[in-house]
PDB file of N, CA and C in Angstrom:
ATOM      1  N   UNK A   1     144.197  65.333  13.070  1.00  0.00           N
ATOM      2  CA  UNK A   1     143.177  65.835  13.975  1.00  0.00           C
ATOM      3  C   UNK A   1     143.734  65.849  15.393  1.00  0.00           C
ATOM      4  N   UNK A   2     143.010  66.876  16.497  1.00  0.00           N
ATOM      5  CA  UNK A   2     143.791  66.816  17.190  1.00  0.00           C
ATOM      6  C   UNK A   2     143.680  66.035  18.359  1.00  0.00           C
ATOM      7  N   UNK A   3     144.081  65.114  19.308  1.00  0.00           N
ATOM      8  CA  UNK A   3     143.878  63.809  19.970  1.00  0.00           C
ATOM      9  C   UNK A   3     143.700  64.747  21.781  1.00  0.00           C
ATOM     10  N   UNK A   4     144.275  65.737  22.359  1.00  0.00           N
ATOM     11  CA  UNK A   4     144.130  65.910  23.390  1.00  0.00           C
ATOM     12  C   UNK A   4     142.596  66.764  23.314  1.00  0.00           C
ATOM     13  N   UNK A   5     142.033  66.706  24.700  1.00  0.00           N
ATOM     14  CA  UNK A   5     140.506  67.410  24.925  1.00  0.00           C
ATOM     15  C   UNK A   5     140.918  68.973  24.448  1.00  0.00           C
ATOM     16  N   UNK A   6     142.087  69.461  25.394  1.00  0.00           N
ATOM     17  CA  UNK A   6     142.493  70.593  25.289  1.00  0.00           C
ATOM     18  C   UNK A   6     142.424  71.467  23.815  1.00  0.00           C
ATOM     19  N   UNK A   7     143.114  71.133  22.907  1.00  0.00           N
ATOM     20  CA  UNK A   7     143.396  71.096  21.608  1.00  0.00           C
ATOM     21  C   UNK A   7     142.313  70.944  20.726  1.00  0.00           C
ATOM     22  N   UNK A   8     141.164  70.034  20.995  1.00  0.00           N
ATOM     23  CA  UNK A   8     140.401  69.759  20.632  1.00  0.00           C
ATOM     24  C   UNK A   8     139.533  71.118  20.857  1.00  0.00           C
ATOM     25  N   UNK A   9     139.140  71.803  22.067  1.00  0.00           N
ATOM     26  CA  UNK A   9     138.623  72.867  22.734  1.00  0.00           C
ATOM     27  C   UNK A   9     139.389  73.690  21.633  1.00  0.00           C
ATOM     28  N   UNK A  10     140.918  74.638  21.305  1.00  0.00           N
ATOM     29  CA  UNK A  10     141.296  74.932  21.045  1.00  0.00           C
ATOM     30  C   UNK A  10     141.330  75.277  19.491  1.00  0.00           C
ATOM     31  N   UNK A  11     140.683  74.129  18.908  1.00  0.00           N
ATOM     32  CA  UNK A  11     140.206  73.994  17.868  1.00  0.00           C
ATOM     33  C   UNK A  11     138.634  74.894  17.548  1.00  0.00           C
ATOM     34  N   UNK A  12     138.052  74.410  18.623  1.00  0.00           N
ATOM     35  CA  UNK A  12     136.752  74.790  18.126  1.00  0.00           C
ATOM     36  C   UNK A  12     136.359  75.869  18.583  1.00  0.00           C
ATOM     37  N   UNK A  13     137.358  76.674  19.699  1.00  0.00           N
ATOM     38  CA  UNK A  13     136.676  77.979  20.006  1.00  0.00           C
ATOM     39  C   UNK A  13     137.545  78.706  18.874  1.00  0.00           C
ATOM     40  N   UNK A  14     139.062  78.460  18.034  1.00  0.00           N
ATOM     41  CA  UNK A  14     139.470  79.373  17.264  1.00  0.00           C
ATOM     42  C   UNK A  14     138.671  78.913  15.601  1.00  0.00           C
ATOM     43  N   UNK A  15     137.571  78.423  15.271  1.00  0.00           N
ATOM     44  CA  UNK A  15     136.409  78.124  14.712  1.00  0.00           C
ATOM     45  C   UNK A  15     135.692  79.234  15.129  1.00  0.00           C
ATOM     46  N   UNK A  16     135.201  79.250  15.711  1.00  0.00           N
ATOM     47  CA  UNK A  16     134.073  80.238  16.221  1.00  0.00           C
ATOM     48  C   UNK A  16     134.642  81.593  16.268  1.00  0.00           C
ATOM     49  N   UNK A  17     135.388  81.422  16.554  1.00  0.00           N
ATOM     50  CA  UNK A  17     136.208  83.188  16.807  1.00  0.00           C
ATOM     51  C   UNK A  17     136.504  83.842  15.219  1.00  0.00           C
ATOM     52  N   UNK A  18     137.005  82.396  14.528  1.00  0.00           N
ATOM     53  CA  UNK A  18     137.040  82.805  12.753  1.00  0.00           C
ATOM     54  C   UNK A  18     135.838  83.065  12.208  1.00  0.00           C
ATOM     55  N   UNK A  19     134.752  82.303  12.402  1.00  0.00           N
ATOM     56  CA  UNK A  19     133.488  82.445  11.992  1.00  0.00           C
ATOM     57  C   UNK A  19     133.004  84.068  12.203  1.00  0.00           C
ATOM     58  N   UNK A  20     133.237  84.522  13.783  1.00  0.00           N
ATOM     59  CA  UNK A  20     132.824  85.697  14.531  1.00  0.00           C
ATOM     60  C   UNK A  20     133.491  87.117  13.478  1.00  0.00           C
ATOM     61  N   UNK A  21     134.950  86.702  13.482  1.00  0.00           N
ATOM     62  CA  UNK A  21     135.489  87.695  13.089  1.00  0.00           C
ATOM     63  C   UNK A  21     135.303  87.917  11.355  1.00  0.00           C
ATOM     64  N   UNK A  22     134.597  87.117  10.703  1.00  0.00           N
ATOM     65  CA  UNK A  22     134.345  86.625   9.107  1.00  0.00           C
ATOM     66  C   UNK A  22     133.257  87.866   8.947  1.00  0.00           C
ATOM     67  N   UNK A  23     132.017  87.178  10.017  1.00  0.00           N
ATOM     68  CA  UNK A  23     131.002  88.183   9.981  1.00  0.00           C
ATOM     69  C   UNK A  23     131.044  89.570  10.105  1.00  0.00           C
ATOM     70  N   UNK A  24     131.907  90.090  10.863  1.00  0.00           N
ATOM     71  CA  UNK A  24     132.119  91.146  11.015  1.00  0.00           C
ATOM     72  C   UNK A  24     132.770  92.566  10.426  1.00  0.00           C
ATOM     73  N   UNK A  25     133.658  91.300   9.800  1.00  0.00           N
ATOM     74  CA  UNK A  25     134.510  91.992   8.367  1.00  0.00           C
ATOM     75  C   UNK A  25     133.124  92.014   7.567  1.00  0.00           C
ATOM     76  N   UNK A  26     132.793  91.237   7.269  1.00  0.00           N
ATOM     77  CA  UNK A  26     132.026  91.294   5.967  1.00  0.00           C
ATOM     78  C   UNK A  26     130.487  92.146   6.090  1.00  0.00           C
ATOM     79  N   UNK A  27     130.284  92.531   7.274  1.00  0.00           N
ATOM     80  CA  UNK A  27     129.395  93.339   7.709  1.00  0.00           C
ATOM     81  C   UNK A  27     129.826  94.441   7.143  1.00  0.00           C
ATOM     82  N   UNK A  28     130.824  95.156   7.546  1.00  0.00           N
ATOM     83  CA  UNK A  28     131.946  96.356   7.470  1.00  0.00           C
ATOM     84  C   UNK A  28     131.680  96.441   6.244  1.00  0.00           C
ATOM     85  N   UNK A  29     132.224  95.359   5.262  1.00  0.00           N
ATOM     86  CA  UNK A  29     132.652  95.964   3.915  1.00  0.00           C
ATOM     87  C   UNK A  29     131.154  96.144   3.489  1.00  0.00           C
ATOM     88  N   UNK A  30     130.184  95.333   3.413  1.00  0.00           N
ATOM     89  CA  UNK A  30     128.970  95.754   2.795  1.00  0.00           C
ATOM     90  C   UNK A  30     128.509  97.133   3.246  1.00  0.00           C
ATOM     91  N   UNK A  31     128.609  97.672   4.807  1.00  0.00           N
ATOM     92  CA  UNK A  31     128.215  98.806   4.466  1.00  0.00           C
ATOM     93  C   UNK A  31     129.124  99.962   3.903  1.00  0.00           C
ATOM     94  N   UNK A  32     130.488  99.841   4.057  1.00  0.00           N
ATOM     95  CA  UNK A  32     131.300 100.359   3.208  1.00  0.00           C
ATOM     96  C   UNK A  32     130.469 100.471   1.648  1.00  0.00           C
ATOM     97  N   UNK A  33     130.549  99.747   1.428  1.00  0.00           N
ATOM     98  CA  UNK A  33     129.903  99.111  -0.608  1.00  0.00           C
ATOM     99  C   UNK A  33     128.713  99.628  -0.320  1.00  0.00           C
ATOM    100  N   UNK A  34     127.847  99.840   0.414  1.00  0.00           N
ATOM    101  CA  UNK A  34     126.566 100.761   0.665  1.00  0.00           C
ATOM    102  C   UNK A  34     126.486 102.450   0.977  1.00  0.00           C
ATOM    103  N   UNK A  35     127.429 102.408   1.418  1.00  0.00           N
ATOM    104  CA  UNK A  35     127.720 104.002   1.582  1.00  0.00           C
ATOM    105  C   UNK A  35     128.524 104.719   0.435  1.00  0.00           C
ATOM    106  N   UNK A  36     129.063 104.211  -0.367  1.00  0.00           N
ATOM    107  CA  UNK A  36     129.418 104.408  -1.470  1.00  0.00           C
ATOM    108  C   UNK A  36     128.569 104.322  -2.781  1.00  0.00           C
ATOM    109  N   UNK A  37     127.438 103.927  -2.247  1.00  0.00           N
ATOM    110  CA  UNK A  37     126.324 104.009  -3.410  1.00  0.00           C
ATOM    111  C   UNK A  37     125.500 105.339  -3.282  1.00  0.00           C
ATOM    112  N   UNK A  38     125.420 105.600  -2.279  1.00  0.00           N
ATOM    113  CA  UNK A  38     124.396 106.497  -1.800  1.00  0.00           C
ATOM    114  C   UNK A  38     124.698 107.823  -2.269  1.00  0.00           C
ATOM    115  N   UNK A  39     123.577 108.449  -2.844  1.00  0.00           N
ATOM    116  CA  UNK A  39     124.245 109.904  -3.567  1.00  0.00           C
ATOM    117  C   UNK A  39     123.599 111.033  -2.759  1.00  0.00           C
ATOM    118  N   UNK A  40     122.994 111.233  -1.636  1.00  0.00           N
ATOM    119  CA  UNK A  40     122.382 112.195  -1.240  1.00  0.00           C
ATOM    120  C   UNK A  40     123.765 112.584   0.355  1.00  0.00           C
ATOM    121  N   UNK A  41     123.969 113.868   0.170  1.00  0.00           N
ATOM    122  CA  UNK A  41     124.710 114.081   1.179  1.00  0.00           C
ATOM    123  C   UNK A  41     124.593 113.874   2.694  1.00  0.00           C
ATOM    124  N   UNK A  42     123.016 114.127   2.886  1.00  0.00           N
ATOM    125  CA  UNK A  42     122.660 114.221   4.229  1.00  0.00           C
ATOM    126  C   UNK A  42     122.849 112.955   4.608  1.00  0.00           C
ATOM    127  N   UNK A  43     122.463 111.648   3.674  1.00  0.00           N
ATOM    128  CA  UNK A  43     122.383 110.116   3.860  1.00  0.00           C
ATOM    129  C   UNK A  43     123.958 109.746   4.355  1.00  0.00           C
ATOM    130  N   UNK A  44     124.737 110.721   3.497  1.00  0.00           N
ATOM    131  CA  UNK A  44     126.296 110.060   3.638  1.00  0.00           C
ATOM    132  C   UNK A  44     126.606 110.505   4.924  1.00  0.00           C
ATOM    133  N   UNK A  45     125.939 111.745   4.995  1.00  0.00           N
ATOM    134  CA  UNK A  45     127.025 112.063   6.551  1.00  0.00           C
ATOM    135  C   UNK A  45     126.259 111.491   7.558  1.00  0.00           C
ATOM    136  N   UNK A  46     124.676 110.852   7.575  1.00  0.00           N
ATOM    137  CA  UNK A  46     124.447 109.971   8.816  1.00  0.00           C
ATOM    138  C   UNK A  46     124.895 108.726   9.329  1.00  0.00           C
ATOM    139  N   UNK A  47     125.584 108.289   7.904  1.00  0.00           N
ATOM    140  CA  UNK A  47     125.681 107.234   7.929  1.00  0.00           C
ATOM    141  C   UNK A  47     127.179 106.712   8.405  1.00  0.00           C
ATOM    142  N   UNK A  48     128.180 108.183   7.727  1.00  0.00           N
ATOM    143  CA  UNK A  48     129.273 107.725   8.095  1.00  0.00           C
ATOM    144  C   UNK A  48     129.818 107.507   9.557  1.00  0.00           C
ATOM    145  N   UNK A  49     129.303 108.215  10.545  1.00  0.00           N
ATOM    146  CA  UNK A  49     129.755 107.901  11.606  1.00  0.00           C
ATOM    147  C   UNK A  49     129.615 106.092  12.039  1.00  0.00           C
ATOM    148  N   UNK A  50     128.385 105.783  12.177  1.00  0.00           N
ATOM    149  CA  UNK A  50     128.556 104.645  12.103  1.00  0.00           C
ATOM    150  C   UNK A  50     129.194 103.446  11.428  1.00  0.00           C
ATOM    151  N   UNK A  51     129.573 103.591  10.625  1.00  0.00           N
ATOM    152  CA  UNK A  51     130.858 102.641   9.610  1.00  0.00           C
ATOM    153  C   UNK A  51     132.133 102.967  10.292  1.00  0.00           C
ATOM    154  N   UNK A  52     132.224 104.378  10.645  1.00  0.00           N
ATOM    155  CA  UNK A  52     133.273 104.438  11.155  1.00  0.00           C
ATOM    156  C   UNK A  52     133.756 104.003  12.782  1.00  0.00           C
ATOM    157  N   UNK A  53     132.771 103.793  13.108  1.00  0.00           N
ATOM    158  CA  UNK A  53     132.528 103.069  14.632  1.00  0.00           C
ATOM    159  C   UNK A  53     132.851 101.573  14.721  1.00  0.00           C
ATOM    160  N   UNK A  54     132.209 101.062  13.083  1.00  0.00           N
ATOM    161  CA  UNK A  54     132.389  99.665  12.978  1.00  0.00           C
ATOM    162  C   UNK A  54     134.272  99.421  12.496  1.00  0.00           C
ATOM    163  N   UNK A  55     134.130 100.501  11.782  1.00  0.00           N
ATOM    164  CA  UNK A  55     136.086  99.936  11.489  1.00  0.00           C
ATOM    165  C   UNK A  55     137.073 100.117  12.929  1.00  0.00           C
ATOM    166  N   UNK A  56     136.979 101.031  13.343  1.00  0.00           N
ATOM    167  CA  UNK A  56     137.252 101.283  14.762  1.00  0.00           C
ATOM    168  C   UNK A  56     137.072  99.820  15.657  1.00  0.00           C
ATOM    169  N   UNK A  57     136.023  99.312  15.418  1.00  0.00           N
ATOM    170  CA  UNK A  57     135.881  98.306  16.398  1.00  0.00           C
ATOM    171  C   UNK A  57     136.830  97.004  16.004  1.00  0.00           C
ATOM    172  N   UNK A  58     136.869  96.918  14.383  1.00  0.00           N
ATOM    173  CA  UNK A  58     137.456  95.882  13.810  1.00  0.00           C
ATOM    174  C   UNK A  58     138.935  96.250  14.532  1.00  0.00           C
ATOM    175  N   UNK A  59     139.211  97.176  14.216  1.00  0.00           N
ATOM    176  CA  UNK A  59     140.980  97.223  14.338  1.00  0.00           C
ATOM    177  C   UNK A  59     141.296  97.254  16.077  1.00  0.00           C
ATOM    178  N   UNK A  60     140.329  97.390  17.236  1.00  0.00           N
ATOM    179  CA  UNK A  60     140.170  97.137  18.749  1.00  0.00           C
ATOM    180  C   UNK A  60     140.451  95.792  18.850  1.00  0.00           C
ATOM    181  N   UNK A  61     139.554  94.787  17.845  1.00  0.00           N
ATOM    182  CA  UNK A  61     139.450  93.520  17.991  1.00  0.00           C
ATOM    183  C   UNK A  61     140.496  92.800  17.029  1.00  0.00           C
ATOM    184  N   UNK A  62     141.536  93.542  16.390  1.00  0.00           N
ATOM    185  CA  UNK A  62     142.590  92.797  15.750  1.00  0.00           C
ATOM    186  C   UNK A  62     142.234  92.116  14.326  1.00  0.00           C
ATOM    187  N   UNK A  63     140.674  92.262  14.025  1.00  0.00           N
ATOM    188  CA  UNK A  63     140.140  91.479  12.681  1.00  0.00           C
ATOM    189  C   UNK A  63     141.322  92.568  11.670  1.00  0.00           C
ATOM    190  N   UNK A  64     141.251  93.435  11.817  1.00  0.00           N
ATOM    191  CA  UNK A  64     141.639  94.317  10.925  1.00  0.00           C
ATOM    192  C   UNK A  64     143.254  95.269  11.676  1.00  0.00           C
ATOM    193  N   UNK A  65     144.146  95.702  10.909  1.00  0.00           N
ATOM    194  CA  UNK A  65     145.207  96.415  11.658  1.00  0.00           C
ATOM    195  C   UNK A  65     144.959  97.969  11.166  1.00  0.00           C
ATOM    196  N   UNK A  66     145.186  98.540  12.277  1.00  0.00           N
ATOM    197  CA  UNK A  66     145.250  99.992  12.573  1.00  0.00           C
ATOM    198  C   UNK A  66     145.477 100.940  11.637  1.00  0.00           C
ATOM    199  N   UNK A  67     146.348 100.213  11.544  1.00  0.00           N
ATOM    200  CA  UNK A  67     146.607 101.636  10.408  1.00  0.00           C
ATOM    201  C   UNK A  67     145.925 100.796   8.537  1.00  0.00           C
ATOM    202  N   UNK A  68     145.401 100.036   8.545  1.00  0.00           N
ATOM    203  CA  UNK A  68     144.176  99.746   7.571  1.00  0.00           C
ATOM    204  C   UNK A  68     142.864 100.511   7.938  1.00  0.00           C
ATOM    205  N   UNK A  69     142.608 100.382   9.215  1.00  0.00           N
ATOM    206  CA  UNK A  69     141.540 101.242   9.760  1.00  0.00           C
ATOM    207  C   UNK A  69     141.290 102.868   9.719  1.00  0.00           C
ATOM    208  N   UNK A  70     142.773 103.330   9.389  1.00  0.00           N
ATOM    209  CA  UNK A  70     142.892 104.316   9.538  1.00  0.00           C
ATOM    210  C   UNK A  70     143.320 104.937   7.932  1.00  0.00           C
ATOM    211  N   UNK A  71     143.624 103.962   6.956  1.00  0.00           N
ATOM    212  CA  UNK A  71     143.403 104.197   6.063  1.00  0.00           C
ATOM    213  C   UNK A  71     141.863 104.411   5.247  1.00  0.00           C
ATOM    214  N   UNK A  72     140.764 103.417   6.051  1.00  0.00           N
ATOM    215  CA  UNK A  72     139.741 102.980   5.358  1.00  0.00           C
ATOM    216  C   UNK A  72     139.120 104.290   5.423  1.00  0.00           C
ATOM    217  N   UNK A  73     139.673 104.833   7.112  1.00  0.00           N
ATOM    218  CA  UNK A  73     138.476 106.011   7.590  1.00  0.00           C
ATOM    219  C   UNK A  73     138.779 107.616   6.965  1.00  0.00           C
ATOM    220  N   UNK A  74     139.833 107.330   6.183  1.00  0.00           N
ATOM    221  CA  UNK A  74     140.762 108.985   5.661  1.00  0.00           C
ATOM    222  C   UNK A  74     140.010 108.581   4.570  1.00  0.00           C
ATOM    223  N   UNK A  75     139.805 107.088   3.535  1.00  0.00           N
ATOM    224  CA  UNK A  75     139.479 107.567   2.251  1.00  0.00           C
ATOM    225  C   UNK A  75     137.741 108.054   2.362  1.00  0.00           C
ATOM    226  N   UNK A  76     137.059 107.442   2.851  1.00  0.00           N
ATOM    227  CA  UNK A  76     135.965 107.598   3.305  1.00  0.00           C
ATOM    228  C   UNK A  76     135.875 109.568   3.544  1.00  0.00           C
ATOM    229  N   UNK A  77     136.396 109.746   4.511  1.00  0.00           N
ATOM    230  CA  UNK A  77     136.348 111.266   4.811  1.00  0.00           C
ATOM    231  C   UNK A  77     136.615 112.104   3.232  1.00  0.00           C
ATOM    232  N   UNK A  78     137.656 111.476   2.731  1.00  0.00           N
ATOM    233  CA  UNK A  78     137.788 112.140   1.185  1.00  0.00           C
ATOM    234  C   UNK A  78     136.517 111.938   0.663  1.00  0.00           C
ATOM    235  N   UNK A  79     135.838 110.901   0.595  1.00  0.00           N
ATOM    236  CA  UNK A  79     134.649 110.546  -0.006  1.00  0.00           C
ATOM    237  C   UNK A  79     133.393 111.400  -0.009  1.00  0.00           C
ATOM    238  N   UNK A  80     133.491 111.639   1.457  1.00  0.00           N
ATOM    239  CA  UNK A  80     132.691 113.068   1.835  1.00  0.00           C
ATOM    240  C   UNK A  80     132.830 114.333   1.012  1.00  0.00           C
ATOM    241  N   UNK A  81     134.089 114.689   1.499  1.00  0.00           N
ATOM    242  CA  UNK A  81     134.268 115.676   0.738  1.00  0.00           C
ATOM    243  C   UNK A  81     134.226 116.278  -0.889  1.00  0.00           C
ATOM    244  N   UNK A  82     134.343 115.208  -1.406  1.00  0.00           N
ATOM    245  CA  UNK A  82     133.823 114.649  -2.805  1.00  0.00           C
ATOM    246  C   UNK A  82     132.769 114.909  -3.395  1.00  0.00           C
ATOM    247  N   UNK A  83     131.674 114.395  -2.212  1.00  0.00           N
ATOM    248  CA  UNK A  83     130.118 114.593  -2.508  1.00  0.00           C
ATOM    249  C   UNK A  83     130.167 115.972  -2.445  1.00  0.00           C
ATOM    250  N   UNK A  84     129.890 116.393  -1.190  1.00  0.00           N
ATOM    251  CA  UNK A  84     129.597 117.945  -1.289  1.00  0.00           C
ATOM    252  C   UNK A  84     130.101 118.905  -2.313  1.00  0.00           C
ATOM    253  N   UNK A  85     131.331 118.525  -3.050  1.00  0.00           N
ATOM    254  CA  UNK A  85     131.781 119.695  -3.989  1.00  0.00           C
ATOM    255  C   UNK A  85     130.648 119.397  -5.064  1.00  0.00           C
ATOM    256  N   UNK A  86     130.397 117.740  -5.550  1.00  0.00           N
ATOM    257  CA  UNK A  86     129.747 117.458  -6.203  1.00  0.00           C
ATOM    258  C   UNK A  86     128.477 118.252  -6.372  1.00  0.00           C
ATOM    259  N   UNK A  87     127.783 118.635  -5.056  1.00  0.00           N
ATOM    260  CA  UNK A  87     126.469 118.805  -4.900  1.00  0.00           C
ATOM    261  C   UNK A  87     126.675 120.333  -4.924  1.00  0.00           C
ATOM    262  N   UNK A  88     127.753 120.760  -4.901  1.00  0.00           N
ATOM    263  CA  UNK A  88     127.804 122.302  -4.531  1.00  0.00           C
ATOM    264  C   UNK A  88     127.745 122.843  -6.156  1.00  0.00           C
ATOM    265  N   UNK A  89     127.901 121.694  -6.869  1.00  0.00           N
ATOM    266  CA  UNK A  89     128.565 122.287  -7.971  1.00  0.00           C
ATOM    267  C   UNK A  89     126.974 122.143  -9.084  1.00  0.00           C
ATOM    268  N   UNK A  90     126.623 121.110  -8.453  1.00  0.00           N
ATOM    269  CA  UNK A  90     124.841 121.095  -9.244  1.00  0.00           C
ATOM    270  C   UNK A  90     124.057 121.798  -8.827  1.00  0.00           C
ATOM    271  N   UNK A  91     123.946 122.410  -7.523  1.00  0.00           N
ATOM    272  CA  UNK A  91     123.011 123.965  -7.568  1.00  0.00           C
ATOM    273  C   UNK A  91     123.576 124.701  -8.315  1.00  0.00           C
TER     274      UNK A  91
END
């Protein structure tokens, strides 16, 4: 354990910052795992901007690296595109 105040501080704000950055991931992925449920097109495309705001923010704040972010947000866009053929193809 750690014996100086400093360290001690050091300890507990990189606690909190893990805690911070836990939530945030795991925010992300649920609505990820939520937007991937959703079968109506109009729902997907309101929704995606905002997920994509949230991965964006992850990879600003280092929870996540860049080019993961930038993977998450290309498959997603495929995802889109997906639906609509889908839906184009059931009228």
């Amino acid at each position: 354990m750690a014996n100086h105040s400093a360290t001690k501080k050091d300890v507990r704000q990189a606690t909190k910052r893990r805690d911070r950055n836990r939530y945030y991931g795991k925010t992300t992925r649920n609505a990820i795992r939520e937007l991937k449920t959703v079968e109506e097109q109009k729902a997907y495309d309101e929704k995606l901007p905002n997920i994509i705001s949230q991965i964006d923010k992850l990879a600003k704040r280092g929870i996540i690296h860049k080019n993961k972010a930038a993977n998450l947000k290309s498959k997603l866009a495929k995802h889109t595109a997906v639906k609509a053929v889908v839906v184009k193809k059931r009228n």
